[in-house]
N, C-alpha and C. Protein backbone atom coordinates (compact mmCIF):
# COMPACT_ATOMS: atom_id res chain seq x y z
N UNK A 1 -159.35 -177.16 84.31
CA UNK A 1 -158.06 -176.55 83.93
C UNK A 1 -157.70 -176.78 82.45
N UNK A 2 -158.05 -177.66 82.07
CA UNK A 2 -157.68 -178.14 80.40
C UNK A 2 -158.25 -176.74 79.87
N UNK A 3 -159.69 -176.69 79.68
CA UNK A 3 -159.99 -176.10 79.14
C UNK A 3 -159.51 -174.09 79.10
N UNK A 4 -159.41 -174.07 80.37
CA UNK A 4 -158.49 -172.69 81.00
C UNK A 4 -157.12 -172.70 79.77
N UNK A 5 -155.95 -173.78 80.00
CA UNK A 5 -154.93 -174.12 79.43
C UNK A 5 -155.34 -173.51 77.91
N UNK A 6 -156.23 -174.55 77.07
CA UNK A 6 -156.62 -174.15 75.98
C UNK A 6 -156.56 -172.79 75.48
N UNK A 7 -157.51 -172.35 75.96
CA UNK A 7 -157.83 -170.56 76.27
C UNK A 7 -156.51 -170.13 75.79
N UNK A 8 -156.09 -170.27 77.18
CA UNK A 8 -154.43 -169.18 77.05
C UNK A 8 -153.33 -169.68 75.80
N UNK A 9 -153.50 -170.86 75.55
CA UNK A 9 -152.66 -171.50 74.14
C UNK A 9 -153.50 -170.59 73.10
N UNK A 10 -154.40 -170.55 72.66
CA UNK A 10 -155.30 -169.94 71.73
C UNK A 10 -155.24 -168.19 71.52
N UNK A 11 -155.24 -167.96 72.88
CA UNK A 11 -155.18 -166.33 72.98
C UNK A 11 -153.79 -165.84 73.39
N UNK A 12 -153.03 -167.00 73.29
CA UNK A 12 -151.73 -166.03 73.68
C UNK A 12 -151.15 -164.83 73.67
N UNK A 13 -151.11 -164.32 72.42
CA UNK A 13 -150.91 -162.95 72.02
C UNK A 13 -151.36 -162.01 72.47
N UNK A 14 -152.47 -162.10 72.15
CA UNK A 14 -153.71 -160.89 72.51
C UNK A 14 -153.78 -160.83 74.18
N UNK A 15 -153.55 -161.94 74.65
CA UNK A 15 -153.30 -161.65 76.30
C UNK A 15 -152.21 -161.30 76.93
N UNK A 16 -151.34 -161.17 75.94
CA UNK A 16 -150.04 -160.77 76.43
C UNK A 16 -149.72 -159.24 76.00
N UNK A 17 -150.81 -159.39 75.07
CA UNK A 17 -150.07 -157.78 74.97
C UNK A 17 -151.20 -156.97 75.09
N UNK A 18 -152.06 -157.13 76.12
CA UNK A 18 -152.34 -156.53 77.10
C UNK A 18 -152.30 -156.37 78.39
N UNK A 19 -151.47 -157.29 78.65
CA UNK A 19 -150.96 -157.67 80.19
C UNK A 19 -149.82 -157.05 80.34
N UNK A 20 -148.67 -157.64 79.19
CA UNK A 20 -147.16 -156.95 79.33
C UNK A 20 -146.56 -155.95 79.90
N UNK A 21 -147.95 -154.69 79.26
CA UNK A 21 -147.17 -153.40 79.38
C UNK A 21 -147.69 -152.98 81.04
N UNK A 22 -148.68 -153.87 81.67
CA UNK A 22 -149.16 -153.03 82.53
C UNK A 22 -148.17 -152.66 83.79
N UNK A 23 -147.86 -151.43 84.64
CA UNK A 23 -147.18 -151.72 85.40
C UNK A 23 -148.06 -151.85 86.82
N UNK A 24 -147.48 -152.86 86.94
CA UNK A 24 -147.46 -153.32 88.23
C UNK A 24 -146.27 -152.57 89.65
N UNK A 25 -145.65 -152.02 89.17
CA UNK A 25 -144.59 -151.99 90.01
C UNK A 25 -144.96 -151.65 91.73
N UNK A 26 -146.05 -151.28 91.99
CA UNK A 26 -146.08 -151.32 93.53
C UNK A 26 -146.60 -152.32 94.39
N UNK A 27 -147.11 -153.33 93.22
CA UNK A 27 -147.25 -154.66 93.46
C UNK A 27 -146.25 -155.69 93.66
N UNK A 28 -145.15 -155.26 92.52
CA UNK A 28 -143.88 -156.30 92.46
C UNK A 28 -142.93 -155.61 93.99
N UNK A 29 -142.91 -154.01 93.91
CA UNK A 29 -141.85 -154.18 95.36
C UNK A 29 -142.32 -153.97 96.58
N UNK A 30 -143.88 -154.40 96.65
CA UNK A 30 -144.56 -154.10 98.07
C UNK A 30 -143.85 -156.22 98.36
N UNK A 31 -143.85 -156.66 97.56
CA UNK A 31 -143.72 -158.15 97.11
C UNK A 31 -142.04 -158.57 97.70
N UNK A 32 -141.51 -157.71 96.94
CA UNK A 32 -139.79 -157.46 97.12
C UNK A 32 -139.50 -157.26 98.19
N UNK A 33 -140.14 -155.92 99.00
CA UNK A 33 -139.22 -155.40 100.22
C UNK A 33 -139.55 -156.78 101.82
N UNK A 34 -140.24 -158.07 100.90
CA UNK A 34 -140.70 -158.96 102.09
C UNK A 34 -139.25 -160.09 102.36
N UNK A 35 -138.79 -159.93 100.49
CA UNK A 35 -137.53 -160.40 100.66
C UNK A 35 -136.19 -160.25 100.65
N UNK A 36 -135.29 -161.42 101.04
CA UNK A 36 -133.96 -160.40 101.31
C UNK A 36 -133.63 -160.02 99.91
N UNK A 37 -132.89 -159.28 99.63
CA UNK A 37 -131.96 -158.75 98.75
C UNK A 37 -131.60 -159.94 97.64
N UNK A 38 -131.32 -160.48 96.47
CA UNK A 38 -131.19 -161.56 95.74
C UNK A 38 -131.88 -163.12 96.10
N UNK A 39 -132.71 -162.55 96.89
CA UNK A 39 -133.76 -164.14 97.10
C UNK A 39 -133.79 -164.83 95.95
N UNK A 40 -134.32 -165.96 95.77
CA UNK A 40 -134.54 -166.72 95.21
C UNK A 40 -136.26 -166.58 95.48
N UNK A 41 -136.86 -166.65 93.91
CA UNK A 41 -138.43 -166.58 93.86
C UNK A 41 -138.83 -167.17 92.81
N UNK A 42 -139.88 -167.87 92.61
CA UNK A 42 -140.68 -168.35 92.11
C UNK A 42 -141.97 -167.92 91.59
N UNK A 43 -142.01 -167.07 90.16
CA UNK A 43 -143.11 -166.76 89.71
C UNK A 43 -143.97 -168.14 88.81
N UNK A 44 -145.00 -167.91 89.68
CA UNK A 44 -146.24 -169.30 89.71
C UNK A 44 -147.02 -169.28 88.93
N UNK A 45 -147.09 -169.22 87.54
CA UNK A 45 -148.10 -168.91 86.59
C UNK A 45 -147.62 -167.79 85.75
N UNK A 46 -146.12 -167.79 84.93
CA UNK A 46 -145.98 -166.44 84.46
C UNK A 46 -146.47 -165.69 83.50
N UNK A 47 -147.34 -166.22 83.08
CA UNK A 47 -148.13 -165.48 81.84
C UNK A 47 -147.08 -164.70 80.96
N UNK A 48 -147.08 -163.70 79.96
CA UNK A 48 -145.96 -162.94 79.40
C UNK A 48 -144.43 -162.91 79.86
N UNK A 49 -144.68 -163.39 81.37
CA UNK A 49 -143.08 -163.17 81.49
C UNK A 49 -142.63 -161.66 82.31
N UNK A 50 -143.97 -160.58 82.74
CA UNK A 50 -142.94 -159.55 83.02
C UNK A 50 -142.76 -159.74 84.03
N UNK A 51 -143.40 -160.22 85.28
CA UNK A 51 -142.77 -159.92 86.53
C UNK A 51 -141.69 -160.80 86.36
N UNK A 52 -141.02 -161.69 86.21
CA UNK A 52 -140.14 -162.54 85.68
C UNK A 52 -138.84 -161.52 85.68
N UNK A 53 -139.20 -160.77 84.42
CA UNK A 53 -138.15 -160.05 83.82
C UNK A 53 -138.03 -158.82 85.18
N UNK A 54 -139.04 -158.50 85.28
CA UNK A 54 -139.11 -157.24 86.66
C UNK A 54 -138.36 -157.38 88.01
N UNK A 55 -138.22 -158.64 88.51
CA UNK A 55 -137.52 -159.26 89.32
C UNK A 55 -136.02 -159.61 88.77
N UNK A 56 -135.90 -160.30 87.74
CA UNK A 56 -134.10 -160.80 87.63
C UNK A 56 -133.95 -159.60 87.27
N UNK A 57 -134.25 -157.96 86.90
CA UNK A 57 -133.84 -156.75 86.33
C UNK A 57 -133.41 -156.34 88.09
N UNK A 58 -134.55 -156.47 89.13
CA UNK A 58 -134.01 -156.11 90.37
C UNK A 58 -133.27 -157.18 91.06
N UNK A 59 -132.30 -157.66 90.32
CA UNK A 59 -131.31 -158.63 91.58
C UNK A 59 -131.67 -159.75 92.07
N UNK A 60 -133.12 -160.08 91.43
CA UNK A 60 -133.62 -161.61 92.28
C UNK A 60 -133.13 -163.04 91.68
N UNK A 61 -133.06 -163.91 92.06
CA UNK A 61 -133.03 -165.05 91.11
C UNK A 61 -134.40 -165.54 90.69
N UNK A 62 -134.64 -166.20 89.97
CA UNK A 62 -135.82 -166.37 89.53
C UNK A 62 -135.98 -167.33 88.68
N UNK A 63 -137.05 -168.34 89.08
CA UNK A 63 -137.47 -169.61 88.52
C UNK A 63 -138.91 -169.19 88.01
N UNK A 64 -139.51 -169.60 86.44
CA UNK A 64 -140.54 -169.39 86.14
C UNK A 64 -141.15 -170.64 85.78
N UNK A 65 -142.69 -170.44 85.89
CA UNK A 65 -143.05 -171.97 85.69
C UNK A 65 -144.76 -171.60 84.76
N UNK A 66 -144.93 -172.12 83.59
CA UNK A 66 -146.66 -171.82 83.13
C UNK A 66 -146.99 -173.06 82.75
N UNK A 67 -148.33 -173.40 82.72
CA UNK A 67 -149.17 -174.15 81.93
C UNK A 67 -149.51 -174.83 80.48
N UNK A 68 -149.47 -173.13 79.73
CA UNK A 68 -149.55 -172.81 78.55
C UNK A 68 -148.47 -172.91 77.94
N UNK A 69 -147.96 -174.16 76.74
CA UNK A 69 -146.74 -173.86 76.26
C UNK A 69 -146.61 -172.56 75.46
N UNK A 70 -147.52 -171.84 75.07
CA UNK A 70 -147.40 -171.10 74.34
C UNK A 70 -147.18 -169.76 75.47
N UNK A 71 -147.36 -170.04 76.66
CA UNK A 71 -146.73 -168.69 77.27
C UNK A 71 -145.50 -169.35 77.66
N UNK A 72 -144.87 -169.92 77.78
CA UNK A 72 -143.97 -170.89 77.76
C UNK A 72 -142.78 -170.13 77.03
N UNK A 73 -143.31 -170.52 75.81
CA UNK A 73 -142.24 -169.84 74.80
C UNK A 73 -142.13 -168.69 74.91
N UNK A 74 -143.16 -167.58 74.85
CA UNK A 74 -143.35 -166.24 74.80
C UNK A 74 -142.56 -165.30 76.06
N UNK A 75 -142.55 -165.72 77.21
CA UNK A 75 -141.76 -165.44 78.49
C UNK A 75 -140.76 -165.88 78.00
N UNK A 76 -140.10 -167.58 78.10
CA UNK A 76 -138.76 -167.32 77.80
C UNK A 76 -137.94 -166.53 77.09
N UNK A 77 -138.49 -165.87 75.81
CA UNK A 77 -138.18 -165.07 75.06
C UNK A 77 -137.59 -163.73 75.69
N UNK A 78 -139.19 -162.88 75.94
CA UNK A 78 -139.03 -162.13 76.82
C UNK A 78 -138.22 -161.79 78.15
N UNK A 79 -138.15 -162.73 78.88
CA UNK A 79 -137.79 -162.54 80.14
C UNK A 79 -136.10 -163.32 80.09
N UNK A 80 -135.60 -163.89 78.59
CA UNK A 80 -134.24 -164.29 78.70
C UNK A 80 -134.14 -165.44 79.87
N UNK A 81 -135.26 -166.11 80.39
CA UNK A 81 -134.54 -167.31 80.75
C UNK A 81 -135.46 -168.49 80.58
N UNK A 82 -134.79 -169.62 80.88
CA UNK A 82 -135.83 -170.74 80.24
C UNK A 82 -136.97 -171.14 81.07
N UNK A 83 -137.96 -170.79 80.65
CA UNK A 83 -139.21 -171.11 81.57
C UNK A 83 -139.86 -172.68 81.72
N UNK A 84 -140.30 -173.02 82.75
CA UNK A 84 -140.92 -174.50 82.50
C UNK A 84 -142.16 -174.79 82.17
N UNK A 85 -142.55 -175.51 81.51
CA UNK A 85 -144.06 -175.77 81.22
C UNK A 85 -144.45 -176.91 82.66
N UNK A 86 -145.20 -176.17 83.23
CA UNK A 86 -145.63 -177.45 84.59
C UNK A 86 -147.01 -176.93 84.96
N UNK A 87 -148.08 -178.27 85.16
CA UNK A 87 -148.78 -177.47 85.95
C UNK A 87 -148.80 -177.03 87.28
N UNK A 88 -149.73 -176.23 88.08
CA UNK A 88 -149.47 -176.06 89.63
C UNK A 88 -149.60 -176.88 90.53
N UNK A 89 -150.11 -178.23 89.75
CA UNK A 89 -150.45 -179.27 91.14
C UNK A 89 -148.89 -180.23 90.93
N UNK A 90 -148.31 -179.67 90.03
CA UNK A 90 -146.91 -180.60 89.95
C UNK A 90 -145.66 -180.35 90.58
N UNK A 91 -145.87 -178.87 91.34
CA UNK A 91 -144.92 -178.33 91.90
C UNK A 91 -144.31 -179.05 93.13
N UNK A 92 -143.46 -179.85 92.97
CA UNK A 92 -142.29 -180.72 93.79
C UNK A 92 -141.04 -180.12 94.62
N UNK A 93 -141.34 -179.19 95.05
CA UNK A 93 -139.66 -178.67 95.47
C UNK A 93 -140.00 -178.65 97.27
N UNK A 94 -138.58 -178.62 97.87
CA UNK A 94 -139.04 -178.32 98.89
C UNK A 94 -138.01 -177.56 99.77
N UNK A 95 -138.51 -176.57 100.36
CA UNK A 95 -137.52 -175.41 101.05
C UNK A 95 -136.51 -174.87 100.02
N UNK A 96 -136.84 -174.42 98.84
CA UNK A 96 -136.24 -173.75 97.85
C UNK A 96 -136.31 -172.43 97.58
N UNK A 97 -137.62 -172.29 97.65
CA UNK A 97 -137.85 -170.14 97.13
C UNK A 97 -138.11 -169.64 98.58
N UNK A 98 -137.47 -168.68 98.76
CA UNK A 98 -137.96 -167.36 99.70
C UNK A 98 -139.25 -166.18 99.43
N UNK A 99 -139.40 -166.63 97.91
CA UNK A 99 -140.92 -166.13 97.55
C UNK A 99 -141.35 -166.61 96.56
N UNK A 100 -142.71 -166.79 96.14
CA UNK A 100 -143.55 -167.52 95.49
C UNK A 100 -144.27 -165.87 94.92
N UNK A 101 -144.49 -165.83 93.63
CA UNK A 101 -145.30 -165.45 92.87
C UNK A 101 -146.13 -165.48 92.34
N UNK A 102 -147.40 -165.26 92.92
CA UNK A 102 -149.09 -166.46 91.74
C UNK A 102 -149.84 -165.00 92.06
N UNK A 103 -149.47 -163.95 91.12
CA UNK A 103 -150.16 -163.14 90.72
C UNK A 103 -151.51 -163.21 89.24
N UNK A 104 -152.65 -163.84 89.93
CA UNK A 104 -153.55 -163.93 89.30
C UNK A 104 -153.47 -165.13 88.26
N UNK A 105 -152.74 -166.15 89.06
CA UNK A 105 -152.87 -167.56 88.29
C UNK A 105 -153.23 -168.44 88.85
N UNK A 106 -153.34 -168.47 90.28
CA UNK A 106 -153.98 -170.05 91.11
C UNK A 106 -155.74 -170.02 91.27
N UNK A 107 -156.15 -168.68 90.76
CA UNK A 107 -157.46 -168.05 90.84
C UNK A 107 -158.39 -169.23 89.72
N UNK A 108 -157.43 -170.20 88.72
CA UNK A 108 -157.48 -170.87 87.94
C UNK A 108 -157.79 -172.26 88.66
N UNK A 109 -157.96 -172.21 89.83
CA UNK A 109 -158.34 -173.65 90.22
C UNK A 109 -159.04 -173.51 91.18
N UNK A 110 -159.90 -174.99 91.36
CA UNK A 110 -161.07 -175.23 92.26
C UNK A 110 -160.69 -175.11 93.91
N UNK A 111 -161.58 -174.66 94.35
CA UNK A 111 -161.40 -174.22 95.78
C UNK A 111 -160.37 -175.60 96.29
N UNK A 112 -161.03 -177.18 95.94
CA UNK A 112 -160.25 -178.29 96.58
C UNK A 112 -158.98 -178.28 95.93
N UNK A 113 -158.48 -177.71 94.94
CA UNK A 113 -157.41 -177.87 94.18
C UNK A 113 -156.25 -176.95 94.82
N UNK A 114 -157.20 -175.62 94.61
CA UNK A 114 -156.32 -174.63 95.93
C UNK A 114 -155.88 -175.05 96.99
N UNK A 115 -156.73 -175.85 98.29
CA UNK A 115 -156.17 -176.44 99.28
C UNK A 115 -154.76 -177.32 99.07
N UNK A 116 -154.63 -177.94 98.20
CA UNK A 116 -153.63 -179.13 97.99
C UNK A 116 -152.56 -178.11 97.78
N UNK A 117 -152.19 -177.19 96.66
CA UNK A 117 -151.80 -176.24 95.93
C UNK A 117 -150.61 -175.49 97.25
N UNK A 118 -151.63 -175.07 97.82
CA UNK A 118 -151.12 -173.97 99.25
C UNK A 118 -150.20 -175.04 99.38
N UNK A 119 -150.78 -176.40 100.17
CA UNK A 119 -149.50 -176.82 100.77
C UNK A 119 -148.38 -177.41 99.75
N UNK A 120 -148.71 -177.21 98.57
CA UNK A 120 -147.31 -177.59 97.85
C UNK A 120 -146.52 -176.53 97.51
N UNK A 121 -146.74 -175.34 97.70
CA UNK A 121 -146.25 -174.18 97.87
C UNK A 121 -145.68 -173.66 99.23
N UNK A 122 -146.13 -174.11 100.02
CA UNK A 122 -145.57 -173.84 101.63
C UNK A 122 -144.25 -175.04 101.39
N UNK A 123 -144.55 -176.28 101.12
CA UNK A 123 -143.40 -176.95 101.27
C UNK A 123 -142.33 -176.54 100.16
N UNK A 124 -142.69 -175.85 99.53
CA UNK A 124 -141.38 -174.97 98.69
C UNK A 124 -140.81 -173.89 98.89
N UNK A 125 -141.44 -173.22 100.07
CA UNK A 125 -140.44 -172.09 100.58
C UNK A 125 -139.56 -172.56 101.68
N UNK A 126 -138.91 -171.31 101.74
CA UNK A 126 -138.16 -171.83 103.16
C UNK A 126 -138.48 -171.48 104.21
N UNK A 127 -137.78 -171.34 105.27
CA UNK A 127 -138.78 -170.96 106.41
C UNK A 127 -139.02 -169.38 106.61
N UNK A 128 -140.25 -169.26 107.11
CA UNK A 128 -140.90 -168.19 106.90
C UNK A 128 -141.17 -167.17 105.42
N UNK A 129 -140.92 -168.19 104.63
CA UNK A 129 -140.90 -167.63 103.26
C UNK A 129 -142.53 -166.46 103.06
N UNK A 130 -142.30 -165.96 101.74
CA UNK A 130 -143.59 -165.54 101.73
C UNK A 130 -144.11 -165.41 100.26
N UNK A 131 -145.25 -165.88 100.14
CA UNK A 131 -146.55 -165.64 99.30
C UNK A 131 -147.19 -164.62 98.73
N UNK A 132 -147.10 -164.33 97.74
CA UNK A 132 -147.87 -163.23 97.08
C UNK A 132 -148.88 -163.68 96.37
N UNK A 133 -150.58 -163.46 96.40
CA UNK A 133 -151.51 -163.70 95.31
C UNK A 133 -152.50 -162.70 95.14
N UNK A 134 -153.20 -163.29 93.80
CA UNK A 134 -154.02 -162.59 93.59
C UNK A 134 -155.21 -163.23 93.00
N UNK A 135 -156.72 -162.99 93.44
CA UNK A 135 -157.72 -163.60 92.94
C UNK A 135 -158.63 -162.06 92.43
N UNK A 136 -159.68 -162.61 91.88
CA UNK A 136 -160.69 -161.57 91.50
C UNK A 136 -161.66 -161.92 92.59
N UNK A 137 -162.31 -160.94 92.96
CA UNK A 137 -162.86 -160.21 94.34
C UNK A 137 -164.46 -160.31 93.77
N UNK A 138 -165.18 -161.48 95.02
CA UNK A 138 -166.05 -161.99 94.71
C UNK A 138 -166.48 -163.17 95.10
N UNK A 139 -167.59 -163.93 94.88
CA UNK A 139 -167.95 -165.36 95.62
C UNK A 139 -168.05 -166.38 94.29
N UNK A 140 -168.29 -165.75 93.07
CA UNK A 140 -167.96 -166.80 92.17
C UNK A 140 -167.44 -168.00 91.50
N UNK A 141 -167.62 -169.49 91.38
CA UNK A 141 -166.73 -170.50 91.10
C UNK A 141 -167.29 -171.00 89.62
N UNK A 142 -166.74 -170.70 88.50
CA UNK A 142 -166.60 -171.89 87.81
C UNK A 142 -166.60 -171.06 86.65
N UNK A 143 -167.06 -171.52 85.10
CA UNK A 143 -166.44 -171.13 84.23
C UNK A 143 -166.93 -170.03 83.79
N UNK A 144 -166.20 -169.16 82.74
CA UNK A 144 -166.22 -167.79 82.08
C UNK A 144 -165.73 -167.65 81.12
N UNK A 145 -165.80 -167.32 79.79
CA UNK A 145 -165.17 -166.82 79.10
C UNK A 145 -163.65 -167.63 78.79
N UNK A 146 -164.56 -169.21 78.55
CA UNK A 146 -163.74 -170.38 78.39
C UNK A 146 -162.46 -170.28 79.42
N UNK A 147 -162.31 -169.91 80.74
CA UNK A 147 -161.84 -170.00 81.60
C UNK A 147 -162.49 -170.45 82.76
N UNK A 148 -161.95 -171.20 83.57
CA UNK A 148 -162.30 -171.24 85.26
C UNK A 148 -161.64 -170.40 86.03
N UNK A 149 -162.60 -169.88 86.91
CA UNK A 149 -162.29 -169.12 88.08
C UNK A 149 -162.84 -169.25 89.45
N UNK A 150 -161.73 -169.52 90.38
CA UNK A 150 -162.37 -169.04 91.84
C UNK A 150 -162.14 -167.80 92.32
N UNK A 151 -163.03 -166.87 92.39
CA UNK A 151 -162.95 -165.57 92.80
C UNK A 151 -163.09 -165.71 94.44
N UNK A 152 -162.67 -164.40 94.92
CA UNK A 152 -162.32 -164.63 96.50
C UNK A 152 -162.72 -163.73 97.63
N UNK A 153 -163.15 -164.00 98.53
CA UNK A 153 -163.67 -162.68 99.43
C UNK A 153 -162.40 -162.83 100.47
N UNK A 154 -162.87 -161.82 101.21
CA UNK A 154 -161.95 -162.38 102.75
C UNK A 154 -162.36 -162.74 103.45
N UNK A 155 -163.47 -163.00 103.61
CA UNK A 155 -164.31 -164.44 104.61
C UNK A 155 -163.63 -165.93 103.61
N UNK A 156 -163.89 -165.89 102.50
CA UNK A 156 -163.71 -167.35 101.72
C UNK A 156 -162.99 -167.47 102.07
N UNK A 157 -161.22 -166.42 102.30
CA UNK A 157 -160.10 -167.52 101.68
C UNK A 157 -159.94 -168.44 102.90
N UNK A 158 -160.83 -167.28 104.12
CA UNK A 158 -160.56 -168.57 105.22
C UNK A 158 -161.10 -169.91 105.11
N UNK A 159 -161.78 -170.11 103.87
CA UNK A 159 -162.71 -170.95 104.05
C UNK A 159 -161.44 -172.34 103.32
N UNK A 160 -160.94 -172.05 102.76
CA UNK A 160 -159.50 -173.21 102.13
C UNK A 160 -159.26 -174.03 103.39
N UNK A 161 -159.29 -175.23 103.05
CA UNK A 161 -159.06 -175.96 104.38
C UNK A 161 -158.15 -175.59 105.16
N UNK A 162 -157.07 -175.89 104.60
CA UNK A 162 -155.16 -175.97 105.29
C UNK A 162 -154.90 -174.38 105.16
N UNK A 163 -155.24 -173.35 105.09
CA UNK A 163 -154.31 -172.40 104.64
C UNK A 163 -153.88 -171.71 106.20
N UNK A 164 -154.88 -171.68 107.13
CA UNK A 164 -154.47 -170.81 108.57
C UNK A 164 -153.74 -171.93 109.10
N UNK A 165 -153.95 -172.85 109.12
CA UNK A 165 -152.52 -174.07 109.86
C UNK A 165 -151.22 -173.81 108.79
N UNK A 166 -151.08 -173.41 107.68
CA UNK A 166 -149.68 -173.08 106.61
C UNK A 166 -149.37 -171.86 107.18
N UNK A 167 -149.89 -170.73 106.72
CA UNK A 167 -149.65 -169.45 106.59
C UNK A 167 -150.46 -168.23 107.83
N UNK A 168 -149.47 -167.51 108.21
CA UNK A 168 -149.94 -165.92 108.62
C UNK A 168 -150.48 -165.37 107.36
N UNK A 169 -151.56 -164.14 107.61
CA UNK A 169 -151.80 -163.26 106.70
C UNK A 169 -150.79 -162.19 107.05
N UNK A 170 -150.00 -161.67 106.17
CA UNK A 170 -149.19 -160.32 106.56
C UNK A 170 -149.94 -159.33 105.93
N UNK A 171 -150.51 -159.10 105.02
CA UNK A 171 -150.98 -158.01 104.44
C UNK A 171 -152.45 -158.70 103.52
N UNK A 172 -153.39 -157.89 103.35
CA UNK A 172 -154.43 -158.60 103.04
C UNK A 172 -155.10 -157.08 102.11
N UNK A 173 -155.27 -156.73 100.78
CA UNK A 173 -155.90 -155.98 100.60
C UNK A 173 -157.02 -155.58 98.88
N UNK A 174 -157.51 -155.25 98.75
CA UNK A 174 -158.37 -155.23 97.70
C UNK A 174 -157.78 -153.75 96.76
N UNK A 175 -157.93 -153.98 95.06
CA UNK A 175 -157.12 -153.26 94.43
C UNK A 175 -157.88 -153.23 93.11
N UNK A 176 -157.94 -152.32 92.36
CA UNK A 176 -158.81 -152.30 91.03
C UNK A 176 -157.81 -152.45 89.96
N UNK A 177 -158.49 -153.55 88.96
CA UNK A 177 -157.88 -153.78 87.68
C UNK A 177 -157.29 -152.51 86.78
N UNK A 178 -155.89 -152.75 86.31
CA UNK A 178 -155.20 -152.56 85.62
C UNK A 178 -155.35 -151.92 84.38
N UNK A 179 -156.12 -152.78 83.33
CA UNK A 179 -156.60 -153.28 82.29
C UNK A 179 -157.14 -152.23 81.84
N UNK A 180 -156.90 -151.46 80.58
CA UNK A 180 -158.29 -150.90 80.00
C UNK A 180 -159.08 -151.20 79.85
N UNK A 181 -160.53 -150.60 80.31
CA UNK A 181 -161.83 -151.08 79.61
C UNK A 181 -161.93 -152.02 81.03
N UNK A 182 -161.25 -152.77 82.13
CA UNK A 182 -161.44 -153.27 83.35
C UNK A 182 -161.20 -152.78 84.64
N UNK A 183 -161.22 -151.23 84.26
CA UNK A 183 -160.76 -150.62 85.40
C UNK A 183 -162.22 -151.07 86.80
N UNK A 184 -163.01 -151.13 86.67
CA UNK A 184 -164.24 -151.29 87.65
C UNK A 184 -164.14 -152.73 88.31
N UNK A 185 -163.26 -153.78 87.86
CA UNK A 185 -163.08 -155.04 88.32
C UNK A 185 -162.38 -155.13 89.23
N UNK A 186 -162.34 -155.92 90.63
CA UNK A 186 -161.94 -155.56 92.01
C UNK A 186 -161.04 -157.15 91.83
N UNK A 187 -159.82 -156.69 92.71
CA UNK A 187 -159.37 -157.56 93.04
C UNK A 187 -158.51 -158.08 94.56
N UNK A 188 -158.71 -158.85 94.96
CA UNK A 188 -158.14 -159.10 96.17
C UNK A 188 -157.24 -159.42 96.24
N UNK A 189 -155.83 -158.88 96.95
CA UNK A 189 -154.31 -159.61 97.03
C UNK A 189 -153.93 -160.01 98.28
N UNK A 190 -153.12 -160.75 98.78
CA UNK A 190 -152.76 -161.36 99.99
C UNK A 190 -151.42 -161.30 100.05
N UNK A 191 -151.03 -161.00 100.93
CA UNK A 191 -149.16 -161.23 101.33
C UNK A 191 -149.53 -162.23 102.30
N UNK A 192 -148.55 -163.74 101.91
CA UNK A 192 -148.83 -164.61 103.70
C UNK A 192 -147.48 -164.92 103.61
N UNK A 193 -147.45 -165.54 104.95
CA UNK A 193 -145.67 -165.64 104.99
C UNK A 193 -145.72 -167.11 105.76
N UNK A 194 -145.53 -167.98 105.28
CA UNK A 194 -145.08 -169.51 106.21
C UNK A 194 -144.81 -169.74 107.22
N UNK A 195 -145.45 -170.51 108.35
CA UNK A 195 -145.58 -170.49 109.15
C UNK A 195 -144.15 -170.91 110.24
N UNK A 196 -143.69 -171.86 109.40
CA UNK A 196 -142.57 -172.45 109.78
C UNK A 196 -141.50 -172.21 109.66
C-alpha cells in the first residue's frame, strides 16, 4: 500500500483529471435507489472527490475518507467538504453509514487485507446497510504500474474468507472501463447489503 499511496501523491493531477469528468451516473444511482432518501454514506477511497460531490448534490450526507493527502486536498476543494486522510484498515465506526462507497479503491489491497477490511466496513453500516464496489475483472494479485492490485472474478470474491457470513450479494455485475484509451478493460461491480 505505501507504495500504491506514493503513486497517487505523485500523480495526483493527471489522475484526477482523467477520472473527474467521467460520468458515472448509472453507477452512482443504481447505488442511490438502494438507499433511503438523505442516507448517510461513506465514500471509501475518494480519489478526485466526484462521487462525493455527486451524492451531497443529490441530498445525501456524506463522509469522505482517502489515503493520498494529496487527493485529500484536491476533493476537499472540489467536493466543498472536509475530507479525511485515513487509511482503509483504520476505519473505526460502527452502525453509522447506510452506504459505503469503494468504487475502485479496496481493489488496492491484498486479498488478506480485504478480508479484515469487509468486516470493518460491515461494522460501519447499519443494519442491512449496503455496499457498493468495484475491482478490475480478472485473477491477478500484485503490483503494476507502481500500484497494487487485486483484480476479481466471481468465483474469487467468494474466495475472501468472511464476506458470505457479512454480506448478501444483491446485484453482482461486470462493466467496461470508462477511460479513454481503456475502454477494453473489464470490470466487476458488486452491490451487497449486510447481513444484519
Amino acid at each position: 500500500m505505501p507504495n500504491t499511496l506514493e503513486y497517487y501523491n505523485q500523480n495526483a493531477k493527471e489522475f484526477i483529471d482523467c477520472t473527474r469528468s467521467l460520468n458515472l451516473t448509472d453507477l452512482q444511482d443504481k447505488f442511490l435507489s438502494y438507499i433511503k432518501p438523505g442516507g448517510m454514506v461513506l465514500d471509501f477511497g475518494c480519489g478526485s472527490g466526484r462521487d462525493t460531490k455527486y451524492f451531497l448534490e443529490n441530498g445525501f450526507q456524506v463522509e469522505a475518507i482517502d489515503g493520498s493527502i494529496e487527493f485529500v486536498k484536491m476533493a476537499s476543494e472540489y467536493a466543498q467538504i472536509e475530507v479525511k486522510q485515513m487509511l482503509f484498515q483504520e476505519l473505526d465506526e460502527l452502525e453509522k453509514y447506510d452506504g459505503i462507497w469503494a468504487c475502485s479503491s479496496i481493489l488496492h489491497l491484498t486479498k488478506e487485507e480485504l478480508a479484515d477490511v469487509f468486516e470493518k466496513m460491515e461494522r460501519a453500516l447499519r443494519s442491512k446497510g449496503i455496499l457498493y464496489s468495484s475491482f478490475k475483472y480478472g485473477e491477478r494479485e500484485g503490483e503494476r504500474n507502481g500500484r497494487y492490485f487485486t483484480d476479481m472474478t466471481e468465483e474469487k470474491i467468494s474466495e475472501i474468507t468472511n464476506i458470505a457470513d457479512l454480506f448478501s450479494i444483491e446485484e453482482m455485475w461486470l462493466s467496461f472501463d470508462k477511460r479513454p484509451g481503456k475502454e477494453n478493460e473489464k470490470w466487476l461491480n458488486l452491490i451487497l447489503r449486510k447481513k444484519r
